[in-house]
Each structure stands twice: as C-alpha cells, then as structure tokens.
Protein backbone atom coordinates (compact mmCIF):
# COMPACT_ATOMS: atom_id res chain seq x y z
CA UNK A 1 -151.52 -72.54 170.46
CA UNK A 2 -150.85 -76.00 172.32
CA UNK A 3 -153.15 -78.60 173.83
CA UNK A 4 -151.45 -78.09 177.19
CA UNK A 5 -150.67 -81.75 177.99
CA UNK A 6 -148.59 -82.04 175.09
CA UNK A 7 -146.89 -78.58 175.42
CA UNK A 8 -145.45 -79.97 178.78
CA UNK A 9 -144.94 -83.19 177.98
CA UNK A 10 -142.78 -81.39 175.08
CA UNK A 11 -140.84 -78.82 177.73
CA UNK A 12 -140.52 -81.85 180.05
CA UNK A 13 -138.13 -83.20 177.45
CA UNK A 14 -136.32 -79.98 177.05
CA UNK A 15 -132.80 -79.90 179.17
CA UNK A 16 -133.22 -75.86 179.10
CA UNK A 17 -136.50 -75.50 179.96
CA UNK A 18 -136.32 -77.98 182.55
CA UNK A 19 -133.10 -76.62 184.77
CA UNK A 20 -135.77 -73.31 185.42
CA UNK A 21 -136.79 -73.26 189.34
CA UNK A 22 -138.44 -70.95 191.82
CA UNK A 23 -135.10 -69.73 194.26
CA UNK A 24 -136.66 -69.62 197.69
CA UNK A 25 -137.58 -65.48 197.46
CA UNK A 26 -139.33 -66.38 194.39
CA UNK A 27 -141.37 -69.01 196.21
CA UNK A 28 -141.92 -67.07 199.29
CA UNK A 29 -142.43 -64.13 196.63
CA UNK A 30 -145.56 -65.98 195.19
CA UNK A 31 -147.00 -67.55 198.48
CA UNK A 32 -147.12 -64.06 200.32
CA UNK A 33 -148.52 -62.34 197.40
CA UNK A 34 -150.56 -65.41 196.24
CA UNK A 35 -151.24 -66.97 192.74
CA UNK A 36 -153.78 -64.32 192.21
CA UNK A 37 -152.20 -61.46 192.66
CA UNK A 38 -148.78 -62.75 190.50
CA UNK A 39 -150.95 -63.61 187.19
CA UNK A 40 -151.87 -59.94 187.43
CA UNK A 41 -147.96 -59.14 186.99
CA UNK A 42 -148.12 -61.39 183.93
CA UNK A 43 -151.43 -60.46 182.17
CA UNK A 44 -149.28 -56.78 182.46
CA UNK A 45 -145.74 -58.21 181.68
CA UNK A 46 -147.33 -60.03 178.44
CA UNK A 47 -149.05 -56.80 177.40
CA UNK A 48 -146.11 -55.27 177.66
CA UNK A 49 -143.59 -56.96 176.76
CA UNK A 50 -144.39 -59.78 174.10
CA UNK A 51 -147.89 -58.78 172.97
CA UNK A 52 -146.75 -55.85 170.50
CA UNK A 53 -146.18 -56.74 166.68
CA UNK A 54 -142.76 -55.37 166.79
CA UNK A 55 -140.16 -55.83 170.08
CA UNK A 56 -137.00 -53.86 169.88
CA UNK A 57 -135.10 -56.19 172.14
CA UNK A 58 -136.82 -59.58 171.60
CA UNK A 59 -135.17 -62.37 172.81
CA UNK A 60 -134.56 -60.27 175.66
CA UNK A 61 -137.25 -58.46 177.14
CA UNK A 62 -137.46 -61.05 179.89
CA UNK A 63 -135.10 -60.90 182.65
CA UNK A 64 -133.91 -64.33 183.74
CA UNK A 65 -134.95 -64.26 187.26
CA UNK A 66 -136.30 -60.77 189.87
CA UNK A 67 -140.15 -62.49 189.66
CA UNK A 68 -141.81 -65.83 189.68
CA UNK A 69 -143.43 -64.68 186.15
CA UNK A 70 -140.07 -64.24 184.46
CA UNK A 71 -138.65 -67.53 185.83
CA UNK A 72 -142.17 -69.24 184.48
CA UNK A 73 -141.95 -67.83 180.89
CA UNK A 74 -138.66 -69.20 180.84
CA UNK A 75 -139.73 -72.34 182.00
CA UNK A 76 -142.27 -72.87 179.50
CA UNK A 77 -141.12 -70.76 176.51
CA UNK A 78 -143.54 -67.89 176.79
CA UNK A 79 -140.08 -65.36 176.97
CA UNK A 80 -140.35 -64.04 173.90
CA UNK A 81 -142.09 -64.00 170.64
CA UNK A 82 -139.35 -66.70 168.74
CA UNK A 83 -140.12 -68.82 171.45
CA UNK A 84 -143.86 -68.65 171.34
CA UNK A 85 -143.21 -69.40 167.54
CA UNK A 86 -140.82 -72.94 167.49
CA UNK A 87 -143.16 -73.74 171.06
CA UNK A 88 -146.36 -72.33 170.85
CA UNK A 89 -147.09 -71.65 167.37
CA UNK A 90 -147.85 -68.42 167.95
CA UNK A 91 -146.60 -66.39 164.44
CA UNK A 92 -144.43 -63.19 164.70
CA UNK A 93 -144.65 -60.07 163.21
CA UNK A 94 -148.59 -59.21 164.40
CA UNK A 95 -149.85 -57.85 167.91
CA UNK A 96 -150.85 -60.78 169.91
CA UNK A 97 -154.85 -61.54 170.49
CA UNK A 98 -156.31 -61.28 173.72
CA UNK A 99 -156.79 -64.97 173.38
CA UNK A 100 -153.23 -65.50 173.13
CA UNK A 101 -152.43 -63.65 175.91
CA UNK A 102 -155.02 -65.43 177.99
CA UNK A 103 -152.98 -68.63 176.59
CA UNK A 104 -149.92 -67.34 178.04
CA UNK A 105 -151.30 -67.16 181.16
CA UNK A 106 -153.19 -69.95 181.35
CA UNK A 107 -149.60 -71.61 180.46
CA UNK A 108 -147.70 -70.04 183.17
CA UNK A 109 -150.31 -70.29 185.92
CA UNK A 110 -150.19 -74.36 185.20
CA UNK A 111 -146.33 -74.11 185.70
CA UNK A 112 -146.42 -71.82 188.62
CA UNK A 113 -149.31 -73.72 190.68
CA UNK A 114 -147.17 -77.22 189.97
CA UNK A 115 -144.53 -75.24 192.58
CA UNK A 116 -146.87 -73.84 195.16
C-alpha cells in the first residue's frame, strides 16, 4: 500500500487514469445520495469483487462507468487485482485484508471528494 500523496502524484502522471470523470448522472448520482452513503457501495463492491484470492473475470469485474465507485477505481487503479499490484502493491493470489480494503476506500473516497 501507497503513501497517498505519492500514489496521486503517480496517477496524475498517468494519461489513462487521468481521462476518468464523473458524467453529470454520476455527479448528481453522488450528491443526492451523498459521499456517505456511496463508500457503502464500495466497501460492498471491493468485498465482492476484488477482495477474493481468486477472480474468474479479473481485469474485468469493474464496469467502466453505471456508478461513481466504478468510475473512481478506474481513476485510481483500484479496478482490479493486477492493478492494485503494478499501483498499489497489493500482491495477487491471497484474499485481501480488511486493511486493504479500508485502503481502497480510503483511496477512492480522496478521488471522489476532489469532484464533489
């Protein structure tokens, strides 16, 4: 896991990660449900879907945009485990920790409050 000035100075540099944005329903999405409410949907979307030791469809489980959380993982490389790898340094082939999952969403609630 990443000091999290340096993990965005790092994605800040990134041409990918960068061209991720909030579409308006996203945004309107997150301010009617609030911040809150959202990092609920990921604490559930990482337990589901990247916390396992083994992901059939990794590298895909995270649809590119129908939530503010799926937009955010791409944004910041928390979309699926070879990601959290090469960005995070998060190893593969284990279950996540709970600390690592609270690291995920620590991650994407500092990307998501930087559009609210």
């Amino acid at each position: 896991m990443r000091d999290l000035d340096q993990l965005f100075a790092a994605l800040a540099q990134s041409t990918f990660r960068t061209s991720f944005e909030l579409r308006a329903k996203d945004l309107a999405y997150l301010r009617q449900k609030g911040l809150s409410t959202v990092l609920d949907h990921a604490e559930d979307f990482i337990g589901k879907r990247l916390a396992p030791a083994s992901i059939d469809n990794d590298g895909k489980q995270t649809p590119m945009r129908g939530h503010p959380v799926f937009v955010a993982q791409h944004a910041t490389a928390c979309c699926c485990r070879g990601c959290l790898q090469k960005w995070h340094h998060i190893p593969l082939g284990r279950a996540l920790t709970l600390a690592e999952q609270a690291y995920i969403v620590v991650v994407l609630e500092r990307w998501l409050q930087d559009r609210v």
